[in-house]
PDB file of N, CA and C in Angstrom:
ATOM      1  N   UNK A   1     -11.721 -47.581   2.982  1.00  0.00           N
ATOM      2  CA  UNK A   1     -11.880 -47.953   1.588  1.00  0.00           C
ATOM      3  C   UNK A   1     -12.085 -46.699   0.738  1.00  0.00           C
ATOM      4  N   UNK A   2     -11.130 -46.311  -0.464  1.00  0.00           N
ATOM      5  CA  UNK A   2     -11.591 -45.140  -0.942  1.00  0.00           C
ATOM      6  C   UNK A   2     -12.709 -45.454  -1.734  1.00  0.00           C
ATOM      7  N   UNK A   3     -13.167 -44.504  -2.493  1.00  0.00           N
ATOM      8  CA  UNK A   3     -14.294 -44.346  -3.179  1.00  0.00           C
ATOM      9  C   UNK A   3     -13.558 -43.983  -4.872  1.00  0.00           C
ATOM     10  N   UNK A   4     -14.076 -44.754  -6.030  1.00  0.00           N
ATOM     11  CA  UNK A   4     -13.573 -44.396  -7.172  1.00  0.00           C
ATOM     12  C   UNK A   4     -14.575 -43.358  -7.254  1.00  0.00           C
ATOM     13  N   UNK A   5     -13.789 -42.118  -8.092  1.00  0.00           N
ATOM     14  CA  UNK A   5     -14.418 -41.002  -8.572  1.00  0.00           C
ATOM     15  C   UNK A   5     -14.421 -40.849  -9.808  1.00  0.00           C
ATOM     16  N   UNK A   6     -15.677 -40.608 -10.861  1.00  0.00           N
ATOM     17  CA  UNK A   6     -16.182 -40.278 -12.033  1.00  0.00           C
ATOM     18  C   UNK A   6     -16.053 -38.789 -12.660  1.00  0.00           C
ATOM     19  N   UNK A   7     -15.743 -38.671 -13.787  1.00  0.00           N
ATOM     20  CA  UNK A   7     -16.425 -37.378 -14.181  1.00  0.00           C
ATOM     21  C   UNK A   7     -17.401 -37.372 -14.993  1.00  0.00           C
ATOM     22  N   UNK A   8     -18.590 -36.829 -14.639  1.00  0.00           N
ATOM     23  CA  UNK A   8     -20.112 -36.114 -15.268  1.00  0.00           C
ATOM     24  C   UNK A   8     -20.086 -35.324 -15.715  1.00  0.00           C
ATOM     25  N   UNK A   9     -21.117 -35.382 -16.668  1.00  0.00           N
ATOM     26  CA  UNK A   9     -21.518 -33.657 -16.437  1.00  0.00           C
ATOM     27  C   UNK A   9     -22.833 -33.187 -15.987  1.00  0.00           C
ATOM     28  N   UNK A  10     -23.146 -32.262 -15.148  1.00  0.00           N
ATOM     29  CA  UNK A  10     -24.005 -31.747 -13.934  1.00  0.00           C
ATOM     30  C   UNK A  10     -24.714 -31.162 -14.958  1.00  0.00           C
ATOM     31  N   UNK A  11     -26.179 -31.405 -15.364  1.00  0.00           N
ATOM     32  CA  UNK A  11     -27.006 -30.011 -16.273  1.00  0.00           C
ATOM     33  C   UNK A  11     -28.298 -29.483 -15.195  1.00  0.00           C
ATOM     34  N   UNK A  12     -28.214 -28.276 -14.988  1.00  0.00           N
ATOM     35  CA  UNK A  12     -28.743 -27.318 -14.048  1.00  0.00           C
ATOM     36  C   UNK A  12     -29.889 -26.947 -15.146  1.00  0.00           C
ATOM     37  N   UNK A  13     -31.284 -26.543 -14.621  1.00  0.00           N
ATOM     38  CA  UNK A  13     -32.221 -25.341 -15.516  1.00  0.00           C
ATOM     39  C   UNK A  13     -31.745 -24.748 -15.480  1.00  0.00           C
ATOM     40  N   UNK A  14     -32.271 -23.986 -16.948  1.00  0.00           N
ATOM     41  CA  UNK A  14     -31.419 -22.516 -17.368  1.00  0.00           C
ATOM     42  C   UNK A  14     -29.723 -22.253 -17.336  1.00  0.00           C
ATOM     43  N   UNK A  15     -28.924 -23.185 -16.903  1.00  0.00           N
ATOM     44  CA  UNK A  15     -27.697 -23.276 -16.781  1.00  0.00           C
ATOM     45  C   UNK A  15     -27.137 -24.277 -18.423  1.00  0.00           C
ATOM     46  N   UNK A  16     -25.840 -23.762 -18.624  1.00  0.00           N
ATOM     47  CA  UNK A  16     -24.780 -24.353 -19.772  1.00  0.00           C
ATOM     48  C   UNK A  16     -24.580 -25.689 -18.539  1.00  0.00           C
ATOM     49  N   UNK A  17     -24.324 -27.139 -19.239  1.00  0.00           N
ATOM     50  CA  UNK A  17     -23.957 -28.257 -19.188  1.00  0.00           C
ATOM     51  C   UNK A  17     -22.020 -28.056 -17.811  1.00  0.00           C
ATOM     52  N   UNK A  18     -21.931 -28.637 -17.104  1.00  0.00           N
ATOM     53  CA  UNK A  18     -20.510 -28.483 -16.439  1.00  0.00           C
ATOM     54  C   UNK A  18     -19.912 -29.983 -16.362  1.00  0.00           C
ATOM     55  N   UNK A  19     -18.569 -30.084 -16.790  1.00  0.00           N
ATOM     56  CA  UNK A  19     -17.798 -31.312 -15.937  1.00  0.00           C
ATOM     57  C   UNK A  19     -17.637 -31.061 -14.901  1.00  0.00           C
ATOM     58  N   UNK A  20     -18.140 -32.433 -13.819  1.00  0.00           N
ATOM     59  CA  UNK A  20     -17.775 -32.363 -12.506  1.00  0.00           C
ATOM     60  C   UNK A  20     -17.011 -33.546 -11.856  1.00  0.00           C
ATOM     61  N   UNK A  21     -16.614 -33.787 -11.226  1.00  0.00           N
ATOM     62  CA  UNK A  21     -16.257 -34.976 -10.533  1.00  0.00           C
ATOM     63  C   UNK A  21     -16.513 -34.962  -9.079  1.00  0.00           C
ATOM     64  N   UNK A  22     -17.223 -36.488  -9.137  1.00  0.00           N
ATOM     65  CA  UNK A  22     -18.538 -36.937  -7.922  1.00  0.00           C
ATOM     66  C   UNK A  22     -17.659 -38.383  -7.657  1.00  0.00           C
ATOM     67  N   UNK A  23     -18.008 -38.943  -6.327  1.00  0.00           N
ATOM     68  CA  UNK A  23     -17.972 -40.072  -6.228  1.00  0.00           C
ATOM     69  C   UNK A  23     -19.059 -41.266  -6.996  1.00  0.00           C
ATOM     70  N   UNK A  24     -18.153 -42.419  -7.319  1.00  0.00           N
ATOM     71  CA  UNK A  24     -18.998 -43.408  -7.994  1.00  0.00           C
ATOM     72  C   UNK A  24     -20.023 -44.007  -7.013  1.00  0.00           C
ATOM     73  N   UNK A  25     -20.881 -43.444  -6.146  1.00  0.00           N
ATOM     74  CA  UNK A  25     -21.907 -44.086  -5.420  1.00  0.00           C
ATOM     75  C   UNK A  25     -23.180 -43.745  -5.552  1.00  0.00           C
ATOM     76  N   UNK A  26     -23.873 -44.720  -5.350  1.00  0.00           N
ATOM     77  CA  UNK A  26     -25.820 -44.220  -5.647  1.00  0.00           C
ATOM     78  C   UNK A  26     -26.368 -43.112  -4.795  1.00  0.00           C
ATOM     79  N   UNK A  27     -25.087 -42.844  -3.302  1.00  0.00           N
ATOM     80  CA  UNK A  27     -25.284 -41.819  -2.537  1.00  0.00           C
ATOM     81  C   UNK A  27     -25.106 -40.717  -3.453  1.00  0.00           C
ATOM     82  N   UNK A  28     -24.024 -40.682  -4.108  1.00  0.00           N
ATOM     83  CA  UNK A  28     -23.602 -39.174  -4.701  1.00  0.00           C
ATOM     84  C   UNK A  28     -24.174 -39.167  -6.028  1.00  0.00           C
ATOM     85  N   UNK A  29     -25.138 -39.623  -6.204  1.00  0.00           N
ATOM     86  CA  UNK A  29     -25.923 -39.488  -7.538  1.00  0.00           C
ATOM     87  C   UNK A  29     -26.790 -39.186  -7.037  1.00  0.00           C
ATOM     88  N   UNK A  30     -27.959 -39.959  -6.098  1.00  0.00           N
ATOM     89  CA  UNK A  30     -28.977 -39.127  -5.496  1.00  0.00           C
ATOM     90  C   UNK A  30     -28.701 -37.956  -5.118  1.00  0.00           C
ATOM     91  N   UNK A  31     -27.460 -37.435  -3.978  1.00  0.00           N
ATOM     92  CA  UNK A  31     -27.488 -36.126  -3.566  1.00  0.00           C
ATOM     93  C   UNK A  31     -27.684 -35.040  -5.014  1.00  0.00           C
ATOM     94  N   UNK A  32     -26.697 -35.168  -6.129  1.00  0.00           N
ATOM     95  CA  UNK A  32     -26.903 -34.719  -7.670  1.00  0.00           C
ATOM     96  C   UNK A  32     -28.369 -34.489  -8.278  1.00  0.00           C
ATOM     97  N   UNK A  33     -29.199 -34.980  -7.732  1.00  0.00           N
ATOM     98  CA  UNK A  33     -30.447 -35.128  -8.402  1.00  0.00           C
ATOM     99  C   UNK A  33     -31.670 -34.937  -7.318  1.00  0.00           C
ATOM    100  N   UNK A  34     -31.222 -34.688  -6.069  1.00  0.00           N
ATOM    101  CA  UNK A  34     -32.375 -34.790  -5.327  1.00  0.00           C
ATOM    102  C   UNK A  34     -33.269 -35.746  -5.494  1.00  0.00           C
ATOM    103  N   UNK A  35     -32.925 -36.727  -4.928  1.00  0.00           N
ATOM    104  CA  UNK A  35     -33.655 -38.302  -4.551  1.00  0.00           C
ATOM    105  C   UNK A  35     -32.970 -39.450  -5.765  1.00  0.00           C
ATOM    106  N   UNK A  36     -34.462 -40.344  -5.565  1.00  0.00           N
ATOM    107  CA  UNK A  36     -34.696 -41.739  -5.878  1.00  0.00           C
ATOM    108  C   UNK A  36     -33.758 -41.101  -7.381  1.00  0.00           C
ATOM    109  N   UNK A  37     -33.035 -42.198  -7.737  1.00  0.00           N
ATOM    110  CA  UNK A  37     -32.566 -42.178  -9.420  1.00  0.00           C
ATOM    111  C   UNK A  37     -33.449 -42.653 -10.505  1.00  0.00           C
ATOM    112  N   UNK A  38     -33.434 -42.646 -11.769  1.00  0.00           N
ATOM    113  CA  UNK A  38     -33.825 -42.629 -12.784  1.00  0.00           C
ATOM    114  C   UNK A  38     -32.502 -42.973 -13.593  1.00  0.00           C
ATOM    115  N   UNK A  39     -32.573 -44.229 -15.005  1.00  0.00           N
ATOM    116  CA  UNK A  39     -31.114 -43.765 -15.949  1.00  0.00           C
ATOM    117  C   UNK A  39     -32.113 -43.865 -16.997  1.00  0.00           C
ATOM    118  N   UNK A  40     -32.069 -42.546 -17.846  1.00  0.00           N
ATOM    119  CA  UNK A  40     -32.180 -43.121 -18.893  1.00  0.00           C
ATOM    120  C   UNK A  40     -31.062 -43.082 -20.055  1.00  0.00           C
ATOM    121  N   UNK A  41     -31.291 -44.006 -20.951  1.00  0.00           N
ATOM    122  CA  UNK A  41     -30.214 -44.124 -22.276  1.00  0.00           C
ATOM    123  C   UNK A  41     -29.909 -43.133 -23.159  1.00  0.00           C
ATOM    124  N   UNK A  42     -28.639 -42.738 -23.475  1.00  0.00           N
ATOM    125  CA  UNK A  42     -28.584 -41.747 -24.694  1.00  0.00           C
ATOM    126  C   UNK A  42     -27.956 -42.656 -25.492  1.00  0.00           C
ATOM    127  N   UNK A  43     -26.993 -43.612 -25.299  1.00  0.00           N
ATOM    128  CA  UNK A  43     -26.257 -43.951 -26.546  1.00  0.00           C
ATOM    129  C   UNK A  43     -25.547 -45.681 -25.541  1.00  0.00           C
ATOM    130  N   UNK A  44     -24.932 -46.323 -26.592  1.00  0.00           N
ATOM    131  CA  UNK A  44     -24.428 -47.452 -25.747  1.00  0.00           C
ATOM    132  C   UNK A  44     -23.032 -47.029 -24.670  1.00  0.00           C
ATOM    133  N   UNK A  45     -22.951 -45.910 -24.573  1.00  0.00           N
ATOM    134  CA  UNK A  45     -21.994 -45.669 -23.315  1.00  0.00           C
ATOM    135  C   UNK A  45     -22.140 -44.243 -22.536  1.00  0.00           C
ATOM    136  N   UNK A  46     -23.524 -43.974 -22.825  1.00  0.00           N
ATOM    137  CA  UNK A  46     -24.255 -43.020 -21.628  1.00  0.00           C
ATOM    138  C   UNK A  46     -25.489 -42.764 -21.217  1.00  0.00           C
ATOM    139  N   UNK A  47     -25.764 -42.729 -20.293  1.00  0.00           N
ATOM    140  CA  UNK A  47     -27.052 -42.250 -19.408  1.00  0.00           C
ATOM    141  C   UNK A  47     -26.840 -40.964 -18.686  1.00  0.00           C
ATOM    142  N   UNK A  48     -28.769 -40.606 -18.784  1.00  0.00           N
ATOM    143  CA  UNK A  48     -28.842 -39.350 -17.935  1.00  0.00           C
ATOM    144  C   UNK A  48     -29.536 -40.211 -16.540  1.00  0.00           C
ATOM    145  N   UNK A  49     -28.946 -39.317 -15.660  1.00  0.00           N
ATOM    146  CA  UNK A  49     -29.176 -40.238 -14.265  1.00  0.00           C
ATOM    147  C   UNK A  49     -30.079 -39.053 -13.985  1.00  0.00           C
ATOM    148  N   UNK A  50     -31.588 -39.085 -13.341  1.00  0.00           N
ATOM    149  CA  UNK A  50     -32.464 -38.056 -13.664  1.00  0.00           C
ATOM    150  C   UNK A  50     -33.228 -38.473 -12.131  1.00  0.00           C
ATOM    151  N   UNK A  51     -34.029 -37.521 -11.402  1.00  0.00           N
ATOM    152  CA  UNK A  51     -34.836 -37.545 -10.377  1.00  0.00           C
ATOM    153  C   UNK A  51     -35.985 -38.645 -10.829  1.00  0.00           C
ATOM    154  N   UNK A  52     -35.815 -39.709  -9.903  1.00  0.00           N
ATOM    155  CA  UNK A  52     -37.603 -40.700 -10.729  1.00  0.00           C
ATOM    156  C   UNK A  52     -38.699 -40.249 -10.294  1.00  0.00           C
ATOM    157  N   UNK A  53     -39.013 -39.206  -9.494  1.00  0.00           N
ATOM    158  CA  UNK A  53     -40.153 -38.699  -8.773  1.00  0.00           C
ATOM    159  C   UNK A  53     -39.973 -36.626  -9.494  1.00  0.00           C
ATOM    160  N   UNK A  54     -39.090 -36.821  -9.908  1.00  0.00           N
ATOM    161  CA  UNK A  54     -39.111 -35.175 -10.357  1.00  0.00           C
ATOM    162  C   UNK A  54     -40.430 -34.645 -11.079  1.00  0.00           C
ATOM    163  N   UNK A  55     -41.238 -35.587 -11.629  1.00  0.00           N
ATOM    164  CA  UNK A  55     -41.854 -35.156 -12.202  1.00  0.00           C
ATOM    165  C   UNK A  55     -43.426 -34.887 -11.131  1.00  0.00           C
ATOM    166  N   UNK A  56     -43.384 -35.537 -10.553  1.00  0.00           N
ATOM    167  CA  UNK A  56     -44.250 -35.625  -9.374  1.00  0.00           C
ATOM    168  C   UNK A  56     -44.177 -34.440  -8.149  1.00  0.00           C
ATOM    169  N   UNK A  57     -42.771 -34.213  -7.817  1.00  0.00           N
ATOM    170  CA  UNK A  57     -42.441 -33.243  -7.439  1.00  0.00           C
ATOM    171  C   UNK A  57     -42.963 -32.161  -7.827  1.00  0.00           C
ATOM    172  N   UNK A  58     -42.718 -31.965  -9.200  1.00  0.00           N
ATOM    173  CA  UNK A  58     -42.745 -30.593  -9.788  1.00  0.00           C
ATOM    174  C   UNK A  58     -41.570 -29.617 -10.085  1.00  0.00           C
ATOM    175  N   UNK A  59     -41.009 -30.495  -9.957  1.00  0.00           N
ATOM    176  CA  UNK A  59     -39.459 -29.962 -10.517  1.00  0.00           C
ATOM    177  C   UNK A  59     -39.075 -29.188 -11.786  1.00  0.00           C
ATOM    178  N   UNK A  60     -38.428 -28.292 -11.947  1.00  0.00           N
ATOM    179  CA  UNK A  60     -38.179 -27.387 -13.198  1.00  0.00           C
ATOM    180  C   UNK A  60     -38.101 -28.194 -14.301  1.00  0.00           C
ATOM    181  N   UNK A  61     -38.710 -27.767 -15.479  1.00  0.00           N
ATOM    182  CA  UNK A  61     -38.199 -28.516 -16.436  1.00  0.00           C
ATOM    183  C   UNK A  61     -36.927 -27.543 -17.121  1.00  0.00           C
ATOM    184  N   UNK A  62     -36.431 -28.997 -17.511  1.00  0.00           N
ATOM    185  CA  UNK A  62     -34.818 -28.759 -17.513  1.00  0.00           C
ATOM    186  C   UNK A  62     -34.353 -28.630 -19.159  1.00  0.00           C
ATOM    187  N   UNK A  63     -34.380 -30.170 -19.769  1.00  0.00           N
ATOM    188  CA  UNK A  63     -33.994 -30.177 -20.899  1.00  0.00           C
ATOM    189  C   UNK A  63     -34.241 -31.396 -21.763  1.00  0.00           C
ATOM    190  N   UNK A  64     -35.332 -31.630 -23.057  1.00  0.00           N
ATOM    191  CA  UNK A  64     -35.845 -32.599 -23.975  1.00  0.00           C
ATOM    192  C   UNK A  64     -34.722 -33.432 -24.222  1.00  0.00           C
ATOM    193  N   UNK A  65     -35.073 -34.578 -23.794  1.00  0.00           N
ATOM    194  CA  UNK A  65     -34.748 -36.292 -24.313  1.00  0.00           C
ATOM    195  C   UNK A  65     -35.517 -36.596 -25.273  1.00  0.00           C
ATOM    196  N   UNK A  66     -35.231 -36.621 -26.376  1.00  0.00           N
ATOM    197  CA  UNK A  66     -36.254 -37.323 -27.392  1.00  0.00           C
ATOM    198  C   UNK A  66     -37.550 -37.026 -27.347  1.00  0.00           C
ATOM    199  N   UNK A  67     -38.780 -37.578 -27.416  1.00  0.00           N
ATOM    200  CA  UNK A  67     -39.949 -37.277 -26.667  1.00  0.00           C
ATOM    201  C   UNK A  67     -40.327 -36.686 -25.671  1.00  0.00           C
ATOM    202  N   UNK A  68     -39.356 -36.880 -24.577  1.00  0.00           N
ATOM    203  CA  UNK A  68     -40.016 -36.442 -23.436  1.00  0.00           C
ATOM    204  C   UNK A  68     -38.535 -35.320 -22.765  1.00  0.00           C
ATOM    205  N   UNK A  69     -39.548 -34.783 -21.634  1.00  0.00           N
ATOM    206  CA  UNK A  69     -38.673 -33.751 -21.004  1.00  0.00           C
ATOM    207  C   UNK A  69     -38.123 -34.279 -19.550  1.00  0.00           C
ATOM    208  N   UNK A  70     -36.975 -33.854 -19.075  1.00  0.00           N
ATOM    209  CA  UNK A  70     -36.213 -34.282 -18.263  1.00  0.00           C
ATOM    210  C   UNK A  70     -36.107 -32.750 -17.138  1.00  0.00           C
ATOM    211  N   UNK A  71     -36.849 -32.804 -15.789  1.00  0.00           N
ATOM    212  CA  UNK A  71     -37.120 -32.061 -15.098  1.00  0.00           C
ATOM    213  C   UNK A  71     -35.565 -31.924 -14.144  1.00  0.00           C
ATOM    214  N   UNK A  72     -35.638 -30.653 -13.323  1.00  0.00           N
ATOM    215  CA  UNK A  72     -34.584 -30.748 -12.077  1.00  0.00           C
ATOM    216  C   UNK A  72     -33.360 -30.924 -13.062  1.00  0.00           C
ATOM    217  N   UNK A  73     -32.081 -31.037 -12.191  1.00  0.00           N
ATOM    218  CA  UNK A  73     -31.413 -30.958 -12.182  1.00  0.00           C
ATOM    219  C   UNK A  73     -30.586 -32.564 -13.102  1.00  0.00           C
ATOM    220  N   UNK A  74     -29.606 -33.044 -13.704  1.00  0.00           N
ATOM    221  CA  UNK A  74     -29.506 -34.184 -13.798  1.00  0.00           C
ATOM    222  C   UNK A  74     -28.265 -34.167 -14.581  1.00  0.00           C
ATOM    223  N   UNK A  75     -27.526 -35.417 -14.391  1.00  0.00           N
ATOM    224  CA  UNK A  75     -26.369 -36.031 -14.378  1.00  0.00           C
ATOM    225  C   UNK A  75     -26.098 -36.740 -16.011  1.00  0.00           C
ATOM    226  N   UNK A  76     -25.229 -36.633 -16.597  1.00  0.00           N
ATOM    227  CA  UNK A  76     -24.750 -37.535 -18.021  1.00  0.00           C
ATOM    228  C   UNK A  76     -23.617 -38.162 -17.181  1.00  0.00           C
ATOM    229  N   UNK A  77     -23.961 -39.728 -17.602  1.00  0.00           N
ATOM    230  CA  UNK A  77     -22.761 -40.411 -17.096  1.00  0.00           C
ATOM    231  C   UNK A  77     -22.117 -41.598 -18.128  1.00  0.00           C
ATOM    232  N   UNK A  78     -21.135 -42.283 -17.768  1.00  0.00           N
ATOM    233  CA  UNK A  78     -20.851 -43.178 -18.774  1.00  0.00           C
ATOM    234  C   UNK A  78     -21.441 -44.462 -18.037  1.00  0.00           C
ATOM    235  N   UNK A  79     -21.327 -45.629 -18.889  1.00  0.00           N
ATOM    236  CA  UNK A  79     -21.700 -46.281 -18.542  1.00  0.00           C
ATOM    237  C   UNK A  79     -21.487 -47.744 -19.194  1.00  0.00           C
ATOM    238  N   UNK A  80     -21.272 -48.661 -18.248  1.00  0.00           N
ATOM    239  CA  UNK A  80     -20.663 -49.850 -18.858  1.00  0.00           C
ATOM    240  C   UNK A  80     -21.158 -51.521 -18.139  1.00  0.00           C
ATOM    241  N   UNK A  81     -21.679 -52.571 -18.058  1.00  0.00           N
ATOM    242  CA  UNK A  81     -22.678 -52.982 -17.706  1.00  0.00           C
ATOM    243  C   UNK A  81     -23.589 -52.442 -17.408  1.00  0.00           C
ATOM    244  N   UNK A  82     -23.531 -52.734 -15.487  1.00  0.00           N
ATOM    245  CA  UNK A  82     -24.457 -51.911 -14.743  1.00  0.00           C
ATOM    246  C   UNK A  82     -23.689 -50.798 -14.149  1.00  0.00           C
ATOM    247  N   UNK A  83     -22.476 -50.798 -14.253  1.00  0.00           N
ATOM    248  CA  UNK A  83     -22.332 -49.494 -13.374  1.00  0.00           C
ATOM    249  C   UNK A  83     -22.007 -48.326 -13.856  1.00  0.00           C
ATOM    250  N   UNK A  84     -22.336 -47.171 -13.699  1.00  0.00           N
ATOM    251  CA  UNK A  84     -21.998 -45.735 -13.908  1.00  0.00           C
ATOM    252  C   UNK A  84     -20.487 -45.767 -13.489  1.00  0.00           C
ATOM    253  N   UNK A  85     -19.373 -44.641 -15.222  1.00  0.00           N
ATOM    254  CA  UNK A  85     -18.222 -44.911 -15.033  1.00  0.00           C
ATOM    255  C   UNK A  85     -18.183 -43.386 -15.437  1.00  0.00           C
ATOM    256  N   UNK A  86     -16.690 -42.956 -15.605  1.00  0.00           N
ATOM    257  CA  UNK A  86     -16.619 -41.836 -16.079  1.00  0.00           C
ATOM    258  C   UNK A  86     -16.632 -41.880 -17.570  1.00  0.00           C
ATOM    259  N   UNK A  87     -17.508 -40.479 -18.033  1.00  0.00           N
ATOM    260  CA  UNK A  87     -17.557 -39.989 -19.463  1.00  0.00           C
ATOM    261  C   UNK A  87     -15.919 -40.165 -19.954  1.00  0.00           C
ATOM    262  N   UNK A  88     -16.340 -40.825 -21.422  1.00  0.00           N
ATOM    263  CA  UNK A  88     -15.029 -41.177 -22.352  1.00  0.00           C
ATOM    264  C   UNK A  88     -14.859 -39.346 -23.119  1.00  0.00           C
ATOM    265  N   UNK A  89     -13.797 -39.079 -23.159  1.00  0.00           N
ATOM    266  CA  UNK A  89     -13.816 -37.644 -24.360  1.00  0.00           C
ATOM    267  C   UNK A  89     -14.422 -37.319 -24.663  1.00  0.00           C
ATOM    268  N   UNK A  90     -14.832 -38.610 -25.765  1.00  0.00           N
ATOM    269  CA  UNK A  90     -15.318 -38.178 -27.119  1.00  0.00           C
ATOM    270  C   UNK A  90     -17.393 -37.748 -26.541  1.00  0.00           C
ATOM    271  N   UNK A  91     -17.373 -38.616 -25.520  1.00  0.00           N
ATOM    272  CA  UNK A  91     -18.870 -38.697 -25.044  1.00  0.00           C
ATOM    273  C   UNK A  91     -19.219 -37.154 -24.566  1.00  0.00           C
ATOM    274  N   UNK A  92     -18.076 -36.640 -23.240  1.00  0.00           N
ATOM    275  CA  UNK A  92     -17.761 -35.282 -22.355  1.00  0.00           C
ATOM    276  C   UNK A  92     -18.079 -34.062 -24.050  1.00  0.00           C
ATOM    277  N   UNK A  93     -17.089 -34.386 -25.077  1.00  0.00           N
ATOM    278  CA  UNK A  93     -17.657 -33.208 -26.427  1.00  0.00           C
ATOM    279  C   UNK A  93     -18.794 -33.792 -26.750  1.00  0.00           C
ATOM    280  N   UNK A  94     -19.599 -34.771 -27.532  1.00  0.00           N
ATOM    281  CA  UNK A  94     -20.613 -34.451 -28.168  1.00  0.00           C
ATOM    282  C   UNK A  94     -22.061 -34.195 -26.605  1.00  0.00           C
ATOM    283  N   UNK A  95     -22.228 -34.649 -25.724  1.00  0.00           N
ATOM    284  CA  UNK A  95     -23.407 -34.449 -24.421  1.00  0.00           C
ATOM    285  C   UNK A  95     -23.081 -32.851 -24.205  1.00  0.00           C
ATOM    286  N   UNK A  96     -22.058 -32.300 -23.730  1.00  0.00           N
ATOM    287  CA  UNK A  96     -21.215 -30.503 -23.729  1.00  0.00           C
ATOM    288  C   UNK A  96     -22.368 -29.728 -24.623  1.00  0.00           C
ATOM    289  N   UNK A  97     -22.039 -30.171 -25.806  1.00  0.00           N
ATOM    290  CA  UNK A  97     -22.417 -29.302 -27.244  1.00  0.00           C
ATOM    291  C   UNK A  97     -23.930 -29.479 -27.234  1.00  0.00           C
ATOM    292  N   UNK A  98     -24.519 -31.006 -26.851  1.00  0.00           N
ATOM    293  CA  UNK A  98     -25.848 -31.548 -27.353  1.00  0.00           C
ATOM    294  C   UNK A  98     -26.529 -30.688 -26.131  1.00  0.00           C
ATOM    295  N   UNK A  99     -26.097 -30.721 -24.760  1.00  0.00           N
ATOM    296  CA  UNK A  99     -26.945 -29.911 -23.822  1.00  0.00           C
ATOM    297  C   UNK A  99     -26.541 -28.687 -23.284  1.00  0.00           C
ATOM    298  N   UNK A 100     -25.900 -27.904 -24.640  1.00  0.00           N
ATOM    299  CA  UNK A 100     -25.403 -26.588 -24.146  1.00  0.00           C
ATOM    300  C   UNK A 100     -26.715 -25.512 -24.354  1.00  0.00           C
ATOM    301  N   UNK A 101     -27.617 -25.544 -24.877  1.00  0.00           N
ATOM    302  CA  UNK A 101     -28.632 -24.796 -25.479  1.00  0.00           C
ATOM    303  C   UNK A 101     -29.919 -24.908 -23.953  1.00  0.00           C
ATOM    304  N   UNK A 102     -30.027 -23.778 -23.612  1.00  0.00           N
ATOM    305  CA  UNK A 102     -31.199 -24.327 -22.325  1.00  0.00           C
ATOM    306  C   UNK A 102     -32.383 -24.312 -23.701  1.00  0.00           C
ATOM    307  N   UNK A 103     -33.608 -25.070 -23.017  1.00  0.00           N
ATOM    308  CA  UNK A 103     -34.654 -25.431 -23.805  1.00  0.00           C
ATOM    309  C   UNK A 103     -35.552 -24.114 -23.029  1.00  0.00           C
ATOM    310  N   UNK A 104     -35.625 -22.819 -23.402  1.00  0.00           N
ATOM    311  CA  UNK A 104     -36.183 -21.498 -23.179  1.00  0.00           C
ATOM    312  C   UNK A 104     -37.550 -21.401 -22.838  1.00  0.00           C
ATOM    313  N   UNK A 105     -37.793 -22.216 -24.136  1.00  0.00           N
ATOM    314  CA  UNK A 105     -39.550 -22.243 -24.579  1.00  0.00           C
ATOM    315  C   UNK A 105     -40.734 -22.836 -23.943  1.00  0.00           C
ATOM    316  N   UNK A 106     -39.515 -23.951 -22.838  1.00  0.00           N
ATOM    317  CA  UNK A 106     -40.759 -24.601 -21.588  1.00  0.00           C
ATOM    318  C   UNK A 106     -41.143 -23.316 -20.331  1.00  0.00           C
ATOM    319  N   UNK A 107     -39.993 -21.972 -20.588  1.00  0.00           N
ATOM    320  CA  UNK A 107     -39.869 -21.137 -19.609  1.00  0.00           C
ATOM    321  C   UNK A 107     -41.264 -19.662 -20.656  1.00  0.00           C
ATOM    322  N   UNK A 108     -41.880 -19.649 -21.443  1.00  0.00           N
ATOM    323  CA  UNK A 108     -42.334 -18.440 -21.894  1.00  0.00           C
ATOM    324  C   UNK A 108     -43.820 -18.911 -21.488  1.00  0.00           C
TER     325      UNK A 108
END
């Protein structure tokens, strides 16, 4: 059975935002994030798929969601019911631009 494949984009600490293409499975999202998942919402057709224990861990902080900060490593995906799909264009330019800036100031 193949596996449908997505494109993301991968945001690393201290790293610029990358398109990648992953398989559509909860396996290859955990491996992306090191463990248990997390989604949270950016808009009605994306989520950041984020470590749910990262913070417990102690994981790098990475890059501000609204209020709060988003540790480790983590995934922008599209999204349509329940399942994670690939980023539309228009989503891949504005998430690119919105998480191209590392957040420095959690690092001084």
């Amino acid at each position: 059975m193949d596996t449908e494949q997505i494109q993301v984009i991968r945001v690393r600490p201290h790293q610029e935002p990358e398109l990648i293409t992953i398989d559509s499975t909860l396996r290859a999202l955990q491996r992306e994030v090191g463990g248990y998942i997390e989604m949270v919402t950016l808009s009605n057709t994306a989520v950041a798929v984020c470590n749910e224990e990262g913070k417990i861990l102690g994981m790098e902080l990475n890059r501000r969601v609204g209020a709060d900060i988003i540790v480790g490593t983590f995934l922008i995906t599209g999204y349509r019911g329940s399942e994670t799909v690939s980023l539309s264009e228009k989503d891949i330019l504005v998430y690119m631009e919105l998480f191209k800036e590392t957040e420095e100031e959690f690092f001084i």
